[in-house]
Protein backbone atom coordinates (compact mmCIF):
# COMPACT_ATOMS: atom_id res chain seq x y z
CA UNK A 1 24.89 -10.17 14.90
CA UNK A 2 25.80 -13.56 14.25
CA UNK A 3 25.66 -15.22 10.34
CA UNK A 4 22.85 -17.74 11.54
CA UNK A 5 19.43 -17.00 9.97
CA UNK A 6 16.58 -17.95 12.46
CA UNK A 7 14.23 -17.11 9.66
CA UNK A 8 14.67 -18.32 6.06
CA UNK A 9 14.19 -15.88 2.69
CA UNK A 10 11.21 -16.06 0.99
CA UNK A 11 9.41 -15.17 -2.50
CA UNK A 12 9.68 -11.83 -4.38
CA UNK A 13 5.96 -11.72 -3.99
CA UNK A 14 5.82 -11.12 -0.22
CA UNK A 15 8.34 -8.53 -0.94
CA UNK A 16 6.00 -6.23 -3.34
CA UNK A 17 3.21 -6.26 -0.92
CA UNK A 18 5.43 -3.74 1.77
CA UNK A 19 4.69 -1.13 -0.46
CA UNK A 20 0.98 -1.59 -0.25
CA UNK A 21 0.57 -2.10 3.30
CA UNK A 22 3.33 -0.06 4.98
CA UNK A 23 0.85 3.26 5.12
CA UNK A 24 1.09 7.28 6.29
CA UNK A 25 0.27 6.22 9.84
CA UNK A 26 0.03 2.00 10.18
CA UNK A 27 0.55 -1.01 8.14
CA UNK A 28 -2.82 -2.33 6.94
CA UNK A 29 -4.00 -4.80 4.17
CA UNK A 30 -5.75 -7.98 3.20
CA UNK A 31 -5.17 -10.84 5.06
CA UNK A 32 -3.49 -13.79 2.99
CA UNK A 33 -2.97 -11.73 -0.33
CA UNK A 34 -0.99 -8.91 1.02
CA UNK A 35 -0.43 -9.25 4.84
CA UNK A 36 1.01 -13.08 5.73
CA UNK A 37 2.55 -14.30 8.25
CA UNK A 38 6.08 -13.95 6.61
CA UNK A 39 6.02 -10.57 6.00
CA UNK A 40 4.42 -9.54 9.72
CA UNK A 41 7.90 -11.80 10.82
CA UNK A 42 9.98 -9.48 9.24
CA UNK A 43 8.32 -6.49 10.20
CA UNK A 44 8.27 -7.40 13.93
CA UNK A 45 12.41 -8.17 13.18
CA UNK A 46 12.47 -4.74 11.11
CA UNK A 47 10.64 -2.95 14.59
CA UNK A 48 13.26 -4.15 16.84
CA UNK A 49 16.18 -3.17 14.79
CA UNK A 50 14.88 0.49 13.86
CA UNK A 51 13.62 1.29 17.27
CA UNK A 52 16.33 -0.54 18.85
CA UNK A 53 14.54 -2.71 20.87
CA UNK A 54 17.61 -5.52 21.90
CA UNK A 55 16.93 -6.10 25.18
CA UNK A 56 14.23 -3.49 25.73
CA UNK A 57 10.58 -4.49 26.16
CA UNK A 58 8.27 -4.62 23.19
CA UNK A 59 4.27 -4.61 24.32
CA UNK A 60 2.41 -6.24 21.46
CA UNK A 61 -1.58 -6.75 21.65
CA UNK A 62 -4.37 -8.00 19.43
CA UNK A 63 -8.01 -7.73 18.52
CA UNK A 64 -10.78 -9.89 18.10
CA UNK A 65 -9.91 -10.21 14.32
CA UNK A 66 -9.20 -13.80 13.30
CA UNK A 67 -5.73 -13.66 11.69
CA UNK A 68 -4.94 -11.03 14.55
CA UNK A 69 -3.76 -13.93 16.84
CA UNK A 70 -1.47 -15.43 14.67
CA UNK A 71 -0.22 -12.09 13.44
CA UNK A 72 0.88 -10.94 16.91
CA UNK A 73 2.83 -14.60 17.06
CA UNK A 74 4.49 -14.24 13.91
CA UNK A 75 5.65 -10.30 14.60
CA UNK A 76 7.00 -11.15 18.44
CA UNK A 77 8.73 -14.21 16.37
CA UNK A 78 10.93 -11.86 14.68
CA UNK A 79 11.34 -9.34 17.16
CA UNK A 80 12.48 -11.55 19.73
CA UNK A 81 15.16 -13.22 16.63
CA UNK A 82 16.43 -9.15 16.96
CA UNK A 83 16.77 -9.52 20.34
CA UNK A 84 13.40 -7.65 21.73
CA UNK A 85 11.73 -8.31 25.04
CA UNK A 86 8.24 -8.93 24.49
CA UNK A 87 5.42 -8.34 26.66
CA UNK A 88 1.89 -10.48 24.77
CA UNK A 89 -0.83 -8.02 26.61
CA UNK A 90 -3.35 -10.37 24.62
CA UNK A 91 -6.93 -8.66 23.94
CA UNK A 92 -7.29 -5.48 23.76
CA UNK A 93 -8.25 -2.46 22.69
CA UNK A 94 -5.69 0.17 21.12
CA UNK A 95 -5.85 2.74 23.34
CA UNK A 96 -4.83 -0.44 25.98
CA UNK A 97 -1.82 -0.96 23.86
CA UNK A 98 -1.39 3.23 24.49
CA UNK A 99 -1.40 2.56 28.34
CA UNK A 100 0.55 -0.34 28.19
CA UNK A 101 3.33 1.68 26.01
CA UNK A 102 2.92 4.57 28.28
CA UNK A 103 3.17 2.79 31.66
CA UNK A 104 5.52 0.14 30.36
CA UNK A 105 7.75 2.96 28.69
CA UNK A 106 7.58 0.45 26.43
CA UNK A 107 7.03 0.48 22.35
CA UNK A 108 4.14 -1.30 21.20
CA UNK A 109 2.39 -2.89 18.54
CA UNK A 110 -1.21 -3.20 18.41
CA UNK A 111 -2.71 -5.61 15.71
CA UNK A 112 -5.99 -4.25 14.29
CA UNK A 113 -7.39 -2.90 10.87
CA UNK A 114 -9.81 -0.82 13.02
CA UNK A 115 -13.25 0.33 11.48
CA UNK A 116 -12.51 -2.01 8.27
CA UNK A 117 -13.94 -4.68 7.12
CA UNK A 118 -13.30 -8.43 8.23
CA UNK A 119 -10.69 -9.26 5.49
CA UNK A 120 -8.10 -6.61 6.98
CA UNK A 121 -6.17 -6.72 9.43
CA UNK A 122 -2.90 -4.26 10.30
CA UNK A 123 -0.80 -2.66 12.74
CA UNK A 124 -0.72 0.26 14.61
CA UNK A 125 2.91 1.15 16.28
CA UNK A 126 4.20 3.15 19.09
CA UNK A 127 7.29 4.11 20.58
CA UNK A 128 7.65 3.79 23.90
CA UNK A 129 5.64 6.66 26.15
CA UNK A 130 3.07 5.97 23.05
CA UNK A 131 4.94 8.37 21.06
CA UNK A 132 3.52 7.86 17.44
CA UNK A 133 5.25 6.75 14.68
CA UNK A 134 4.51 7.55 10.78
CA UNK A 135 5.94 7.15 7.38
CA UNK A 136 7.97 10.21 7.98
CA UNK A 137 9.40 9.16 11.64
CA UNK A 138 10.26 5.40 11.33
CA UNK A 139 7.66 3.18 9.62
CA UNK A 140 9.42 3.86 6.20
CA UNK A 141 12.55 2.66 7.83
CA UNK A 142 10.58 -0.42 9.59
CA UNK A 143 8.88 -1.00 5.74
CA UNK A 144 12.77 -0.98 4.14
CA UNK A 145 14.53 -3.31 6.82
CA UNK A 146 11.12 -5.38 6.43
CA UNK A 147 11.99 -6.41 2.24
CA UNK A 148 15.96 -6.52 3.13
CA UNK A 149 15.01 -9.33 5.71
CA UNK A 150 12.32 -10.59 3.41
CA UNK A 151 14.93 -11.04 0.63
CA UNK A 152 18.19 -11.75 2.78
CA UNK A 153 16.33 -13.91 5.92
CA UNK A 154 16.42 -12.90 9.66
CA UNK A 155 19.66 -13.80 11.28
CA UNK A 156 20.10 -14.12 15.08
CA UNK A 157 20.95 -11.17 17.41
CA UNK A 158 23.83 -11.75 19.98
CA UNK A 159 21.97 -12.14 22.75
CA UNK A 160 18.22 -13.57 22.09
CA UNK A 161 15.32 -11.77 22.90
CA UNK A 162 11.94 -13.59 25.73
CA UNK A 163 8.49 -13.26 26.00
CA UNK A 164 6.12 -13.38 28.67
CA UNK A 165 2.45 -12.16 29.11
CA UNK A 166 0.90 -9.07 31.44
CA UNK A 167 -2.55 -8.54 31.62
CA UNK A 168 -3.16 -4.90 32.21
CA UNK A 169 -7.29 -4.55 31.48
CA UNK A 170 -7.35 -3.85 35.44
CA UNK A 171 -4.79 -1.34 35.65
CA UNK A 172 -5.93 0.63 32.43
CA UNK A 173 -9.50 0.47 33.82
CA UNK A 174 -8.32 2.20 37.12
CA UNK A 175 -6.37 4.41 35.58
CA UNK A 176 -9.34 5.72 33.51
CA UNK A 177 -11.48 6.09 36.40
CA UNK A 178 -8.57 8.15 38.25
CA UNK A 179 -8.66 10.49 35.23
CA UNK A 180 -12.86 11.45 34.81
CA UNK A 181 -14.29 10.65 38.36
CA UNK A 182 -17.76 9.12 37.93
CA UNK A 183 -18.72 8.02 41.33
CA UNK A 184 -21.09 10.97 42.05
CA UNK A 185 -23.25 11.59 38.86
CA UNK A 186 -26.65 10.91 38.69
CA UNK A 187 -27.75 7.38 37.23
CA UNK A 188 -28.12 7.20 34.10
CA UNK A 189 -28.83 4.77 31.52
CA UNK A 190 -26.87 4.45 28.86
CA UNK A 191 -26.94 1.72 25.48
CA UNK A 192 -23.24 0.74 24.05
CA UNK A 193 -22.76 -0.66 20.97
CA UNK A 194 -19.78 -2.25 20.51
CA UNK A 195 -19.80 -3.63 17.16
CA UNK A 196 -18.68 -7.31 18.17
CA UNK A 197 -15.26 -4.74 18.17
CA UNK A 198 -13.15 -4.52 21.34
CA UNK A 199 -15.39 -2.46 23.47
CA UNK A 200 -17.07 -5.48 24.42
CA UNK A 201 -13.90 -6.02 26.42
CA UNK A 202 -13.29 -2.69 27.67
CA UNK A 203 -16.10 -1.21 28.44
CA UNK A 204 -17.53 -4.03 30.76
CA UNK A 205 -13.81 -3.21 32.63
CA UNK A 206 -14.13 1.01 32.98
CA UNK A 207 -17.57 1.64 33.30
CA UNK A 208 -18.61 -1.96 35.02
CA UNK A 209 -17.36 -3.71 37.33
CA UNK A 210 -16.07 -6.66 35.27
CA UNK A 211 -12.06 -5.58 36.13
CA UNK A 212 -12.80 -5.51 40.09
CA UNK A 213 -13.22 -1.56 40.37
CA UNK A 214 -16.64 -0.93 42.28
CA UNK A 215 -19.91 -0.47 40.58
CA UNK A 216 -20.70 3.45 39.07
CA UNK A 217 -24.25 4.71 38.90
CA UNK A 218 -24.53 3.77 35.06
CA UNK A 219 -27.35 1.48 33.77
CA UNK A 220 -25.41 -0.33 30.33
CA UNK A 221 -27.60 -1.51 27.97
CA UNK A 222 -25.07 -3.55 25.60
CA UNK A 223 -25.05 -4.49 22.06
CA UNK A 224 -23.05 -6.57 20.33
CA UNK A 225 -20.55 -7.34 22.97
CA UNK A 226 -19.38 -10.82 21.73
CA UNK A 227 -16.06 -10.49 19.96
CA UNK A 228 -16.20 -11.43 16.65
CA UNK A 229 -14.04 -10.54 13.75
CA UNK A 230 -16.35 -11.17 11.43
CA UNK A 231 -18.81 -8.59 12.23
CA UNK A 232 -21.74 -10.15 12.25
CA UNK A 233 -23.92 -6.76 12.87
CA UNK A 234 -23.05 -4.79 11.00
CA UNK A 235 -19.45 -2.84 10.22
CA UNK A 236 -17.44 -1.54 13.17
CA UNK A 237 -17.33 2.42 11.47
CA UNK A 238 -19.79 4.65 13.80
CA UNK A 239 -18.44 7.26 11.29
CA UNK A 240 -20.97 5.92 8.88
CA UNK A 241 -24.39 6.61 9.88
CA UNK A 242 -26.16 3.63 8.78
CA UNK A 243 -23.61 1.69 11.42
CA UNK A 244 -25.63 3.93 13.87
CA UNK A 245 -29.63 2.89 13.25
CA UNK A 246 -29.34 -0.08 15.88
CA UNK A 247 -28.31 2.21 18.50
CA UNK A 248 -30.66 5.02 18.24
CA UNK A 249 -33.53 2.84 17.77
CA UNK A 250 -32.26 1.41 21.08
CA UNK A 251 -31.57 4.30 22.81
CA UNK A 252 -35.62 5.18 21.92
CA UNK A 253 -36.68 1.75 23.02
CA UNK A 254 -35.09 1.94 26.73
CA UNK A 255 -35.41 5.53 27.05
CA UNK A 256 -31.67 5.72 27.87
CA UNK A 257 -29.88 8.84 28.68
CA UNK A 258 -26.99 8.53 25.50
CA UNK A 259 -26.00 5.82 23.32
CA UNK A 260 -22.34 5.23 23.03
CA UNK A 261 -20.61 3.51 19.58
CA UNK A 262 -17.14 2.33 19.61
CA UNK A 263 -15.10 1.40 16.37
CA UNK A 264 -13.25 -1.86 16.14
CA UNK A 265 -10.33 -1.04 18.03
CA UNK A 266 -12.44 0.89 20.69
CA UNK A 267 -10.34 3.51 20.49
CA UNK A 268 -12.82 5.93 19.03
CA UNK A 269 -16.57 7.01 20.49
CA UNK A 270 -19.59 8.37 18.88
CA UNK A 271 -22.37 9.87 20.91
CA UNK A 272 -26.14 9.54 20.36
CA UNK A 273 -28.22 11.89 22.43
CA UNK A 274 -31.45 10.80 24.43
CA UNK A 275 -33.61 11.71 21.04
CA UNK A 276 -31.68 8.98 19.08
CA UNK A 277 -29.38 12.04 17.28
CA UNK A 278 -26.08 11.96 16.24
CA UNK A 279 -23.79 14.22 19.13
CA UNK A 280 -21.24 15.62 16.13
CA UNK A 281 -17.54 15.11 17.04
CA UNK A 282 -17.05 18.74 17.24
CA UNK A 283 -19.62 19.35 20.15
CA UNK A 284 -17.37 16.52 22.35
CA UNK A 285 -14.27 18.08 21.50
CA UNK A 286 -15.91 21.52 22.53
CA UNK A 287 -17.39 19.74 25.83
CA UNK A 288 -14.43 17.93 26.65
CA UNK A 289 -12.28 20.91 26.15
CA UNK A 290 -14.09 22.69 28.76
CA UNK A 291 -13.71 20.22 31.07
CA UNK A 292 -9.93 19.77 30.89
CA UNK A 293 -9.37 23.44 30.72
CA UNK A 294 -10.98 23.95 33.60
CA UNK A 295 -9.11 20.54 35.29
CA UNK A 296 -6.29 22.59 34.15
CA UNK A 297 -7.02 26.36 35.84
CA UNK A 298 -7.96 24.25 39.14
CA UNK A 299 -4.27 22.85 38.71
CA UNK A 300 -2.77 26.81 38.60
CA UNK A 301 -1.93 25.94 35.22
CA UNK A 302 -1.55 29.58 33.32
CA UNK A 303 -0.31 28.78 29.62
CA UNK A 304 -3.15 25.87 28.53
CA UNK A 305 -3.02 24.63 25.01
CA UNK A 306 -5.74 22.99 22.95
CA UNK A 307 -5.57 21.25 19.73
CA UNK A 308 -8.06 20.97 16.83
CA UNK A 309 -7.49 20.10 13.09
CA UNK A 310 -8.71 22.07 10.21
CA UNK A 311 -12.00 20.60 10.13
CA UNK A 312 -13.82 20.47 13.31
CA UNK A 313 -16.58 22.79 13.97
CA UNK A 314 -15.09 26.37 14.47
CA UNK A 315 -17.30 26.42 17.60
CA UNK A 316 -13.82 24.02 18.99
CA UNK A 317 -11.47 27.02 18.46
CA UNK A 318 -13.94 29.63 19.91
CA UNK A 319 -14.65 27.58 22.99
CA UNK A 320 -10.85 27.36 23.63
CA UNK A 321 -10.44 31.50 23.05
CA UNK A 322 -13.06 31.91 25.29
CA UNK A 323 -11.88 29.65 28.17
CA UNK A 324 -8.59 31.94 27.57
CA UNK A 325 -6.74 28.95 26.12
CA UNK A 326 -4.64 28.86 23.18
CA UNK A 327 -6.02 27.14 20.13
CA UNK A 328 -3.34 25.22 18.16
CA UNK A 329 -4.90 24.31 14.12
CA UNK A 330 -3.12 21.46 13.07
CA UNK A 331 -3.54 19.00 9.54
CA UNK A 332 -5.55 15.87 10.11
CA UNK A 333 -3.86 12.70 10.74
CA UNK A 334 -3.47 10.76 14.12
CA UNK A 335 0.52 11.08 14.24
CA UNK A 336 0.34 14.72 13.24
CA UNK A 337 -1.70 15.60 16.19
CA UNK A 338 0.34 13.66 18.56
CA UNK A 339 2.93 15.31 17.89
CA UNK A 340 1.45 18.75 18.10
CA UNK A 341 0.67 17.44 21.21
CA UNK A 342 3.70 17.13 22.68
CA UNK A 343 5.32 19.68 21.17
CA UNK A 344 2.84 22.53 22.66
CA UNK A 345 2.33 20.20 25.98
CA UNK A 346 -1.30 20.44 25.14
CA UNK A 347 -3.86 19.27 27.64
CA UNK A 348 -6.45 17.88 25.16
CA UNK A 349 -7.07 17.70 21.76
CA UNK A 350 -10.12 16.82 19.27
CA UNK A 351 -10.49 15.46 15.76
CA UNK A 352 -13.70 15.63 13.79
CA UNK A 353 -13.23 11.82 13.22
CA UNK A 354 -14.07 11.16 16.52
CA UNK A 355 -10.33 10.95 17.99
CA UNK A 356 -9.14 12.33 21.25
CA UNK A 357 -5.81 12.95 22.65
CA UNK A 358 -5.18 13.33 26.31
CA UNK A 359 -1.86 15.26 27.96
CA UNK A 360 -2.63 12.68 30.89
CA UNK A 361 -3.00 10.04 28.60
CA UNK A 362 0.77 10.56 27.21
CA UNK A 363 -0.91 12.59 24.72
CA UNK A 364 -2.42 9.63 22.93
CA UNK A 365 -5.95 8.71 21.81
CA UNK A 366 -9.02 7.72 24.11
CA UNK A 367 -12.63 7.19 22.84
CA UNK A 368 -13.43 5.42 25.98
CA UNK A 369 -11.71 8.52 27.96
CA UNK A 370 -14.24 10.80 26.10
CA UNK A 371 -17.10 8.85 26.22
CA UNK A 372 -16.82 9.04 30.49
CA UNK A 373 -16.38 13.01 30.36
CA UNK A 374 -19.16 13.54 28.36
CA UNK A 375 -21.19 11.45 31.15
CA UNK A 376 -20.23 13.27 33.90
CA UNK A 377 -21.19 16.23 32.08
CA UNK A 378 -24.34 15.13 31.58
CA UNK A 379 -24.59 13.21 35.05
CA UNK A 380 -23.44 16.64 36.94
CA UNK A 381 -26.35 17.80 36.43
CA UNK A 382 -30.39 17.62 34.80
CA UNK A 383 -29.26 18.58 31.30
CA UNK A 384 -30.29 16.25 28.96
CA UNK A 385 -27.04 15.28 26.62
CA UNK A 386 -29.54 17.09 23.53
CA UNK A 387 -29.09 20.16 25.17
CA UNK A 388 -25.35 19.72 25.57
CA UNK A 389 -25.02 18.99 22.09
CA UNK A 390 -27.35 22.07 20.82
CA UNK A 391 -24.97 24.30 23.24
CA UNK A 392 -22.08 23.39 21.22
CA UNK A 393 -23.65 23.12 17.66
CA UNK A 394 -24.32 26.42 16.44
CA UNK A 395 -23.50 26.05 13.22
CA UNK A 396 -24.27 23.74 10.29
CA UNK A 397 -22.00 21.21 8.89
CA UNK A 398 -22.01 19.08 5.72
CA UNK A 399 -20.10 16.45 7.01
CA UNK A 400 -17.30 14.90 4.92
CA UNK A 401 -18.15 14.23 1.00
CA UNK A 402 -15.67 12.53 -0.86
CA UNK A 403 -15.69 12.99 -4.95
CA UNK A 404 -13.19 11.04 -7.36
CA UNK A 405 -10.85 13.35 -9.26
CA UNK A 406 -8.10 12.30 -11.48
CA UNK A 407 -7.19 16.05 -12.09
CA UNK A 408 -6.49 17.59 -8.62
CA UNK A 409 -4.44 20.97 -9.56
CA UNK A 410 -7.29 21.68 -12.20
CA UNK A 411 -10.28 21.41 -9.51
CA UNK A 412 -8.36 23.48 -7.14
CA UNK A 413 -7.57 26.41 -10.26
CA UNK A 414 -11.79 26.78 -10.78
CA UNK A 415 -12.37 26.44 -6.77
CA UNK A 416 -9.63 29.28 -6.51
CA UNK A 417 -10.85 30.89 -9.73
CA UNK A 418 -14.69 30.92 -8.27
CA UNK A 419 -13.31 32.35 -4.48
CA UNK A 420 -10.22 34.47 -4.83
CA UNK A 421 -12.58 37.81 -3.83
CA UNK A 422 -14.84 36.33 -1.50
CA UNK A 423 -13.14 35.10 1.46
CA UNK A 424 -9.36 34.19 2.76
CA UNK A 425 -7.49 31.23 1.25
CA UNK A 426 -5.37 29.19 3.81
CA UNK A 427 -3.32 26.05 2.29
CA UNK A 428 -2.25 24.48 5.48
CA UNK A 429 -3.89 20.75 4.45
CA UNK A 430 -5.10 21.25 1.01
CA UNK A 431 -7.22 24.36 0.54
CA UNK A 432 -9.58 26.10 2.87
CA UNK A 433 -11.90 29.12 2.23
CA UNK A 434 -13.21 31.44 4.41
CA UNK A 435 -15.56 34.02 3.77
CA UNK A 436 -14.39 37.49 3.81
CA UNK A 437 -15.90 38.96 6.71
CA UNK A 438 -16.26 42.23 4.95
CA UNK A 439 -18.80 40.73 2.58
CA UNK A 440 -22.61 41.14 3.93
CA UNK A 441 -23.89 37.62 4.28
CA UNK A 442 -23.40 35.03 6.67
CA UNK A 443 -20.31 32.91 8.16
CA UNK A 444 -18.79 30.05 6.61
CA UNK A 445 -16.05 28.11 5.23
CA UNK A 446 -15.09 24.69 3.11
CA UNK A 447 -11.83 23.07 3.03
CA UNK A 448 -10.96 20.77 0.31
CA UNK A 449 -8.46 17.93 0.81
CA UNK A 450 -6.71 15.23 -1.05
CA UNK A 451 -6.61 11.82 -0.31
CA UNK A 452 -3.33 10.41 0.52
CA UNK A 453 -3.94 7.48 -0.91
CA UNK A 454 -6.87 7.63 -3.72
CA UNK A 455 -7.44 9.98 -6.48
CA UNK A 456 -10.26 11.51 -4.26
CA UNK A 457 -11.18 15.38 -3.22
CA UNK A 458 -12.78 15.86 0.54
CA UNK A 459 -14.65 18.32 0.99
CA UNK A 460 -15.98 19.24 3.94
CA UNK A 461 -18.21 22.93 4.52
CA UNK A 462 -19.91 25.08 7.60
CA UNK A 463 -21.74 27.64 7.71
CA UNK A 464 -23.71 30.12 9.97
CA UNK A 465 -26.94 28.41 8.66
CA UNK A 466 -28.18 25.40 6.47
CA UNK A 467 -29.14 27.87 3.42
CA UNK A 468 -26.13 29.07 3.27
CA UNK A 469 -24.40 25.73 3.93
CA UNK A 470 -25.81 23.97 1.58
CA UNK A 471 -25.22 27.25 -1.73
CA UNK A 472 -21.33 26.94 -0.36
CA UNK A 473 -21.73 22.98 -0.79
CA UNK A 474 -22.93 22.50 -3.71
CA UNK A 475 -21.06 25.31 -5.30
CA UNK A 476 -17.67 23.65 -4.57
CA UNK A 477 -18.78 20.22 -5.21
CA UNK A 478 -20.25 21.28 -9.12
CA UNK A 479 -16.51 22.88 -9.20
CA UNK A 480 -14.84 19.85 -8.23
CA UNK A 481 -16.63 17.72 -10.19
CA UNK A 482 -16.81 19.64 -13.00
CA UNK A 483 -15.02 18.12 -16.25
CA UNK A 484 -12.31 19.48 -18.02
């Protein structure tokens, strides 16, 4: 390290707003008052020092967010002071900054805010093989080097860093289609709404014929393919249903086979059946499990692991034991399952939020990976993709409901209070119930989760039927909510 500063101090201010943005799994904030350019200057200088990126390469890409442009400047400005190699991929979607990391063996840094809003923007990092990287496993670190270069400036590493650009939309697009081979379904249309997010990018690239791969038997009906940060639309969060009206209503209108909803990033998928219905999470993960189990067997694999958190469907866990898998349970949170992933060399594994992680994908996320095995299931054959769904939806599901509570420990004393002789108490991620299966009534369960970040309860419930769904509900909610 030599004493010359490349990069200059700067206020106290820009210091204080690390805390807020460095999060569990990503930086994120709002643009101008708490992410600048500054501050994204020393974390891209903080990256290259904590992962020890001098001369090593450094994949960084962007979405169609307006500051994300700038952003991606200002962090390769810093890592390349630290001496990092960087390779501007441009574009993107996240799960392209995932192949670039994992093909590259390269760490990456993918500028996005994802399903939120227009006025945030953020960072999702990698190390290289698209290992994840949390609070807990380096972004702490990356947040504390951050405010010492904030406060102290960036000097100069010993031997400077470069940059030059790689465009690798083609080569991620082929290497999708050698994973879920789509060549021989039927035809089938199918309406994709993109959000203005980048699946407007992608999915032209995989399942058209926009990156030079030939042409599949698939009919796409898009909507709201121009990128635009802004969101025009409406919000790039399929997890919220009224983000989903424009796409059923088209997937009525043209008769398609499915509807398909990417986030912002692209790197998640929702599902709409033929009728215009919601396909839960939980029935993909089941479907796709099947698939890649079987993938698997056909391989002579013997010892096949699956992963699922705590609150997808239990039909997920069930499907695995049958297929004579192993079913791993994990917490939710993306870097959590990554990890499980690798640790358990897992060939697939499913989050009720609509993630996906892929053994062939260096165990990292894929919505767009999903979204093609779930049409060749339903292009091997007449099913319609309602059918599919109702095969793999046997039970009924609240979905998540979020309550404020400033007095956590109290609402989980009366929900423990209210339970402790009617089913089995598990506190792997907050607290879930399930009932006692000596009890004469039918199956279910809750779990009840804090927020990391807000004073806030989750609740999420399933049971054998919606009667007995909704008592189990509403029981735990008036228990969490009640006053003390």
């Amino acid at each position: 390290m030599t004493s010359e500063l490349l990069i200059p101090p700067v206020d106290a201010a820009q210091r204080g707003a690390l805390d807020k943005v460095v999060k569990s799994y990503d930086v994120r904030g709002l643009v101008g008052s708490e992410l600048t350019e500054p501050l994204i200057t020393a974390l891209g200088a903080a990256t290259a020092d904590e992962l020890e990126l001098a001369g090593e390469p450094l994949v960084i890409g962007h979405d169609m967010r307006d500051s994300s442009p700038a952003f991606a400047k200002a962090f390769a400005r810093g890592a390349v002071a630290r001496g990092a190699s960087v390779i501007h991929i441009g574009l993107g979607s996240t799960d392209e900054s995932y192949f670039a990391s994992g093909s590259l063996n390269a760490a990456a840094a993918m500028f996005t805010a994802s399903h939120n809003p227009a006025a945030y923007n953020g960072i999702k990092l990698s190390r290289p093989g698209a290992k994840a990287l949390s609070r807990d496993t380096g972004l702490g670190a990356i947040g504390e080097r951050a405010a010492a270069y904030l406060e102290q400036g960036i000097p100069a590493a010993a031997v400077p860093g470069s940059e030059r650009e790689q465009n690798v939309l083609a080569d991620y697009a082929a290497k999708l289609r050698s994973l879920v081979d789509l060549s021989g379904i039927r035809p089938l249309k199918v309406v994709v709404d993109a959000a203005n997010g980048m699946g407007g990018l992608t999915v032209p690239a995989v399942l058209g014929s926009a990156a030079g791969l030939p042409e599949l038997p698939l009919e796409i009906i898009p909507l709201y393919f121009e990128l635009d940060g802004t969101f025009p639309n409406h919000e790039a969060n399929p997890l919220d249903p009224t983000n989903l009206v424009d796409l059923q209503k088209a997937v009525l209108e043209h008769k398609a086979d499915l509807g398909l909803a990417f986030d912002g990033d692209a790197d998640r998928c929702f599902v709409i059946d033929e009728l215009g219905q919601p396909v839960s999470p939980s029935a993909v993960t089941a479907i796709v499990t099947i698939r890649e189990v079987e993938r698997a067997r056909a391989a002579d694999e013997e010892d096949i692991t699956v992963i699922h958190n705590l609150i997808t469907s239990r039909i997920v866990p069930e499907t695995i034991q049958r297929l004579g898998a192993r079913a791993v349970r994990t917490k939710v949170g993306h870097s959590l399952i990554k990890a499980e992933m690798a640790r358990y060399n897992a060939v697939f594994g499913g989050e009720h939020s609509a993630h996906y992680y892929f053994r062939d994908f260096w165990g990292a996320d894929n919505g767009m990976l999903a979204a093609m095995h779930v049409l060749a299931e339903a292009g091997s054959s007449c099913r319609a993709v309602s059918e599919l769904a109702r095969e793999h939806t046997p039970y009924v599901a609240s979905g998540e409901i979020n309550s404020t509570v400033e007095d956590v420990p109290g609402a989980y004393t009366r929900i423990v209070d209210a339970f402790q002789d009617r089913g089995e108490f598990d506190e792997l991620d907050g607290l879930t119930v399930t009932g006692s299966t000596s009890r004469d009534e039918p199956f279910w369960w809750f779990s009840v989760r804090p927020s990391n970040t807000e004073p806030l309860l989750r609740l999420n419930a399933e049971a054998a039927d919606e009667a007995t769904m909704a008592a189990i509900r509403d029981e735990v909610l008036a228990l969490i909510r009640q006053e003390a």
